[in-house]
C-alpha atoms as a PDB file:
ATOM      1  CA  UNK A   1     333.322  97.496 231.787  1.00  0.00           C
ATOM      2  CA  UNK A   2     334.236 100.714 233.867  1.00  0.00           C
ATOM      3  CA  UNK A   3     332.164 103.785 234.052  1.00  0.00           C
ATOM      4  CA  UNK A   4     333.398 106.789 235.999  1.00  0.00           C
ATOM      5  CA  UNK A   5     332.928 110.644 236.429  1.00  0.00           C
ATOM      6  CA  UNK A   6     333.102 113.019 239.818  1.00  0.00           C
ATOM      7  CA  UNK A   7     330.208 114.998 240.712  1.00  0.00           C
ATOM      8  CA  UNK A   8     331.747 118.716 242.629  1.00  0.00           C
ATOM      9  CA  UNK A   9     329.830 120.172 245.452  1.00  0.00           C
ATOM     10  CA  UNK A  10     327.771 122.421 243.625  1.00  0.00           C
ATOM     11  CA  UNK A  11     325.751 119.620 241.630  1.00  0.00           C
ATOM     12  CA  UNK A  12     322.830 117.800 242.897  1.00  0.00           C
ATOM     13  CA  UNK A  13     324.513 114.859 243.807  1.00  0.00           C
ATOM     14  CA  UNK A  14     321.176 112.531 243.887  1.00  0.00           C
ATOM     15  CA  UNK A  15     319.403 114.117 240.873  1.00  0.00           C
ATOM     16  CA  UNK A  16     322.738 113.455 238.485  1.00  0.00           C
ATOM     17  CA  UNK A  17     323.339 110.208 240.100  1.00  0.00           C
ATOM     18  CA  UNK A  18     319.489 108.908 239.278  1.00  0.00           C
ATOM     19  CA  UNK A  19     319.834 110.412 235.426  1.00  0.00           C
ATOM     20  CA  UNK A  20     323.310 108.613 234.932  1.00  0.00           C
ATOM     21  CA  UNK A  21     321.972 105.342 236.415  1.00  0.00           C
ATOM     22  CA  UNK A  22     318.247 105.892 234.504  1.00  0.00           C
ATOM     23  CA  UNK A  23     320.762 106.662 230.787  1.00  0.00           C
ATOM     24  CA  UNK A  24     323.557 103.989 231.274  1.00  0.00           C
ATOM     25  CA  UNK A  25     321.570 101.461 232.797  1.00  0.00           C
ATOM     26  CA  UNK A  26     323.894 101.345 235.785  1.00  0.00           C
ATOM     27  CA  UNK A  27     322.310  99.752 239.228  1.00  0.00           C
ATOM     28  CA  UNK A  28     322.795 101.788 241.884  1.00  0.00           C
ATOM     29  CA  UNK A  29     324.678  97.953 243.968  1.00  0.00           C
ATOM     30  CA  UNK A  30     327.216  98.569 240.900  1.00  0.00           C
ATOM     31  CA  UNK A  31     328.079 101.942 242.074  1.00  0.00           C
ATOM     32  CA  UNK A  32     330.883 103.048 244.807  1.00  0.00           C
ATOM     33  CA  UNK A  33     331.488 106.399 246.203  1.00  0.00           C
ATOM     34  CA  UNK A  34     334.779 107.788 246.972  1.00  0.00           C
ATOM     35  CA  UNK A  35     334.548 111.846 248.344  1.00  0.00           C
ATOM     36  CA  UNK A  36     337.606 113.834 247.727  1.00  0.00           C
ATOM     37  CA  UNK A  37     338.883 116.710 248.418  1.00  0.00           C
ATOM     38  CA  UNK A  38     339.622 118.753 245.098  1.00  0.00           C
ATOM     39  CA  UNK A  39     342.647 121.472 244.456  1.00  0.00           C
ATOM     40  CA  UNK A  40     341.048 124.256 246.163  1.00  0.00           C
ATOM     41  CA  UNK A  41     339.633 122.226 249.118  1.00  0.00           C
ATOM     42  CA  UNK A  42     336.054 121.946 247.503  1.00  0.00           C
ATOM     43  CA  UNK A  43     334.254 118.279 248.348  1.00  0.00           C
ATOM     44  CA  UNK A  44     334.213 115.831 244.874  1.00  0.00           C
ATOM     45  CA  UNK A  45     332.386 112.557 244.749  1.00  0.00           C
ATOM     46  CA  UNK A  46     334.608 110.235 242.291  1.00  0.00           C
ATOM     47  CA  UNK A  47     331.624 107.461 241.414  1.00  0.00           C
ATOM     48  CA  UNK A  48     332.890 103.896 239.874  1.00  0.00           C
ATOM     49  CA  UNK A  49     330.509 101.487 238.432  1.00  0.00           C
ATOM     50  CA  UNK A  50     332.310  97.711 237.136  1.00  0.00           C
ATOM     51  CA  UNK A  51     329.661  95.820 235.537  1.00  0.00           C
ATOM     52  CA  UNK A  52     331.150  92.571 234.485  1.00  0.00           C
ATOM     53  CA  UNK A  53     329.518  89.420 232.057  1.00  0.00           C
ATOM     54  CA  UNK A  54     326.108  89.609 230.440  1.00  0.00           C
ATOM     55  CA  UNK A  55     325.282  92.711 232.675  1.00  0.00           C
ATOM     56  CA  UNK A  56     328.351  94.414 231.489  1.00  0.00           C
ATOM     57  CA  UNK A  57     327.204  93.558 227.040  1.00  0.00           C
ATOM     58  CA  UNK A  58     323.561  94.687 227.830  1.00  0.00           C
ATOM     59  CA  UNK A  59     324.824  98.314 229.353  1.00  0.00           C
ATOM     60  CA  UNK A  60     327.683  98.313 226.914  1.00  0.00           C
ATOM     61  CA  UNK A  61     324.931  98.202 223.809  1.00  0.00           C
ATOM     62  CA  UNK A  62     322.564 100.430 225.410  1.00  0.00           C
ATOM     63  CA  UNK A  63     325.444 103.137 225.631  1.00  0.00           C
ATOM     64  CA  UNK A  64     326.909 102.243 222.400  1.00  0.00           C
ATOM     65  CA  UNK A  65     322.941 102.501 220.540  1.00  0.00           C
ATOM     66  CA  UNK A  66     322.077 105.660 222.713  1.00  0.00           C
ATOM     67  CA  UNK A  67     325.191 107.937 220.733  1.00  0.00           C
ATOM     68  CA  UNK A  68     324.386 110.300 218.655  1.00  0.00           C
ATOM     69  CA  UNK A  69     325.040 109.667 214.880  1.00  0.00           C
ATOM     70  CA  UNK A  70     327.757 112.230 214.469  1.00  0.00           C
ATOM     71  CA  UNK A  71     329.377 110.538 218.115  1.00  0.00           C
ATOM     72  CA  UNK A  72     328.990 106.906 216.422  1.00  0.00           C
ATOM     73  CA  UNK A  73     331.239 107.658 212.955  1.00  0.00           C
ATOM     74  CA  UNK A  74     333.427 109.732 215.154  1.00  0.00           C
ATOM     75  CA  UNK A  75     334.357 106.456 217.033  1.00  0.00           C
ATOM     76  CA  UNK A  76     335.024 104.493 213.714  1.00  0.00           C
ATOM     77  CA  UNK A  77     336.691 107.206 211.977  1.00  0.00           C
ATOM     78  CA  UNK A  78     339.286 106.943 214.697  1.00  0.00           C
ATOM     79  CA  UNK A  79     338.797 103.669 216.665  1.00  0.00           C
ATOM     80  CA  UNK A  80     342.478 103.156 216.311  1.00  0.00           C
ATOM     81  CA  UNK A  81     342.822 106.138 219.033  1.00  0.00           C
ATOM     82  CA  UNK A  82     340.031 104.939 221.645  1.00  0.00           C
ATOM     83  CA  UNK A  83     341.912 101.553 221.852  1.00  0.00           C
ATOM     84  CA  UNK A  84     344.916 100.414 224.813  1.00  0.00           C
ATOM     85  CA  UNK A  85     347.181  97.820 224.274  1.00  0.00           C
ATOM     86  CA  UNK A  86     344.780  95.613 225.716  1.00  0.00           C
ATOM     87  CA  UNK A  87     341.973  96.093 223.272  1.00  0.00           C
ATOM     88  CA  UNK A  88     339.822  97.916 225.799  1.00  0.00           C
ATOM     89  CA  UNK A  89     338.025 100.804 224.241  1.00  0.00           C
ATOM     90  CA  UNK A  90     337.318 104.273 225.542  1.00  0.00           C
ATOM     91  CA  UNK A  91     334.629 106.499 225.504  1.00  0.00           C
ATOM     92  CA  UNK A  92     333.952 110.033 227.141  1.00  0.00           C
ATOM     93  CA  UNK A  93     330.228 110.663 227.111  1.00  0.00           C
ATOM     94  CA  UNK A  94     329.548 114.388 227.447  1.00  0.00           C
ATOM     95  CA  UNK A  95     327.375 114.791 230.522  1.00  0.00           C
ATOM     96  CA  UNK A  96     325.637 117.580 229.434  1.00  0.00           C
ATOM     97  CA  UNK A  97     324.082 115.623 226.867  1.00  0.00           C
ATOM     98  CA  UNK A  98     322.692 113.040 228.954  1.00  0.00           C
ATOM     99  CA  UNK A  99     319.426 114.425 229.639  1.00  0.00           C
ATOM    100  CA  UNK A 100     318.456 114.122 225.841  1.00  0.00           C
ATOM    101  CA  UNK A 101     317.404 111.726 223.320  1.00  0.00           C
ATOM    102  CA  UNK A 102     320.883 110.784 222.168  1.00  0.00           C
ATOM    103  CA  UNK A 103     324.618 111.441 223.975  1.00  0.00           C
ATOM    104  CA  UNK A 104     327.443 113.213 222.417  1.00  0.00           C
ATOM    105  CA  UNK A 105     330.904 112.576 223.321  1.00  0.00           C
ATOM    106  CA  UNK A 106     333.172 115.060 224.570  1.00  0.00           C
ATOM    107  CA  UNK A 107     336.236 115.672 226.918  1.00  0.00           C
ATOM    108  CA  UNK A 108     335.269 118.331 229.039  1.00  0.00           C
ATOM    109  CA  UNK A 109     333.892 116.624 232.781  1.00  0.00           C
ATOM    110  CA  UNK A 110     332.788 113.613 230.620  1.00  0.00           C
ATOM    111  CA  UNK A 111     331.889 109.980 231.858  1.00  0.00           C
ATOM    112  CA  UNK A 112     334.450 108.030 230.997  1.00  0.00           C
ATOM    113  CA  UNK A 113     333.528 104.977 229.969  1.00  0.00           C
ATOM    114  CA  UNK A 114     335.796 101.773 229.201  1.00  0.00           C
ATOM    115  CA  UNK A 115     335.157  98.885 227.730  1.00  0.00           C
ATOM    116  CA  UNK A 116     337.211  95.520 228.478  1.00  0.00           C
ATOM    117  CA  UNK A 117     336.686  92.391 226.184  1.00  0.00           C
ATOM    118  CA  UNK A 118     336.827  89.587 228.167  1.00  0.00           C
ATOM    119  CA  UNK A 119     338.364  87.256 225.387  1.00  0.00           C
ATOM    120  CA  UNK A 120     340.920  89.044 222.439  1.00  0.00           C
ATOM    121  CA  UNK A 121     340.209  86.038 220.167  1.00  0.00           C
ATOM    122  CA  UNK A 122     341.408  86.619 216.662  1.00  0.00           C
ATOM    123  CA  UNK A 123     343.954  89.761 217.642  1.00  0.00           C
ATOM    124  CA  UNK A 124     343.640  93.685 217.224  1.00  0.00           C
ATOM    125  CA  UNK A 125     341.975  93.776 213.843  1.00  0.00           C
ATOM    126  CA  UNK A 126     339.091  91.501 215.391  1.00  0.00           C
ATOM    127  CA  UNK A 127     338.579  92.816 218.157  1.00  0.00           C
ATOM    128  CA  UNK A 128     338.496  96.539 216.233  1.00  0.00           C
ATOM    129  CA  UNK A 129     335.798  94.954 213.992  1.00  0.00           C
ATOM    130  CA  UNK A 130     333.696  93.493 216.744  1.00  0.00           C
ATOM    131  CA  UNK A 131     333.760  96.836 217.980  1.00  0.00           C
ATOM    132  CA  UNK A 132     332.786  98.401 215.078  1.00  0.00           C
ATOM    133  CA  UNK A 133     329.772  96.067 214.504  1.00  0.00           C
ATOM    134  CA  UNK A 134     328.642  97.425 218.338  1.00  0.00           C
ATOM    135  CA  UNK A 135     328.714 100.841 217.429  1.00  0.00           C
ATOM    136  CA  UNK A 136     327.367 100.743 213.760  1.00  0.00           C
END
């Protein structure tokens, strides 16, 4: 699995980085920093977490079982949309959300999330209901 989002110069770097890792379950050896320079010249940390094998299922269910309700059916009503030609799924968390209980999804300076099976036994329809089985 893939998580990614930039942090801009006016955010506490450190604070959002600790919350994100604390939410997601994301060790901070999983983590690489890449600073950027954005379209006005402003400084932009892109961050990049790959978690592969069991680490990568036990973050992918703690995301998937921290979503709100209304974020979970959105995903099923729709899975069809979050899915590649490679069966990976995609998620965009909404970051302001990640301080509470639950996360809500949304496209506006999300986390992007994307999840890679590492096996596409039994074809699309499987793999669509193994993913819906995660989420539910």
């Amino acid at each position: 699995m893939t998580v990614s989002f930039f942090i801009h110069s006016t955010e506490d770097e450190p604070r959002l980085l600790e919350t994100i890792r604390a939410k997601l379950g994301i060790r901070d050896e999983e983590m690489t920093k890449e600073r950027i320079l954005g379209y006005f010249g402003n400084e932009i940390v892109s961050v990049r977490a790959h978690i592969i094998g069991r680490r990568a299922q036990s973050v992918s269910h703690l995301i998937l079982k921290s979503l709100t309700k209304t974020a979970r059916s959105s995903i099923l009503s729709e899975i069809e949309k979050s899915l590649d030609e490679h069966d990976s799924l995609y998620l965009r968390l909404d970051r302001q959300s990640i301080n509470d209980p639950e996360i809500s999804l949304s496209d506006e300076e999300p986390i992007r999330v994307k999840l890679k099976p590492k096996s596409r036994f039994g074809g699309r329809t499987s793999m669509k209901e193994q993913y819906e089985d995660l989420i539910r």
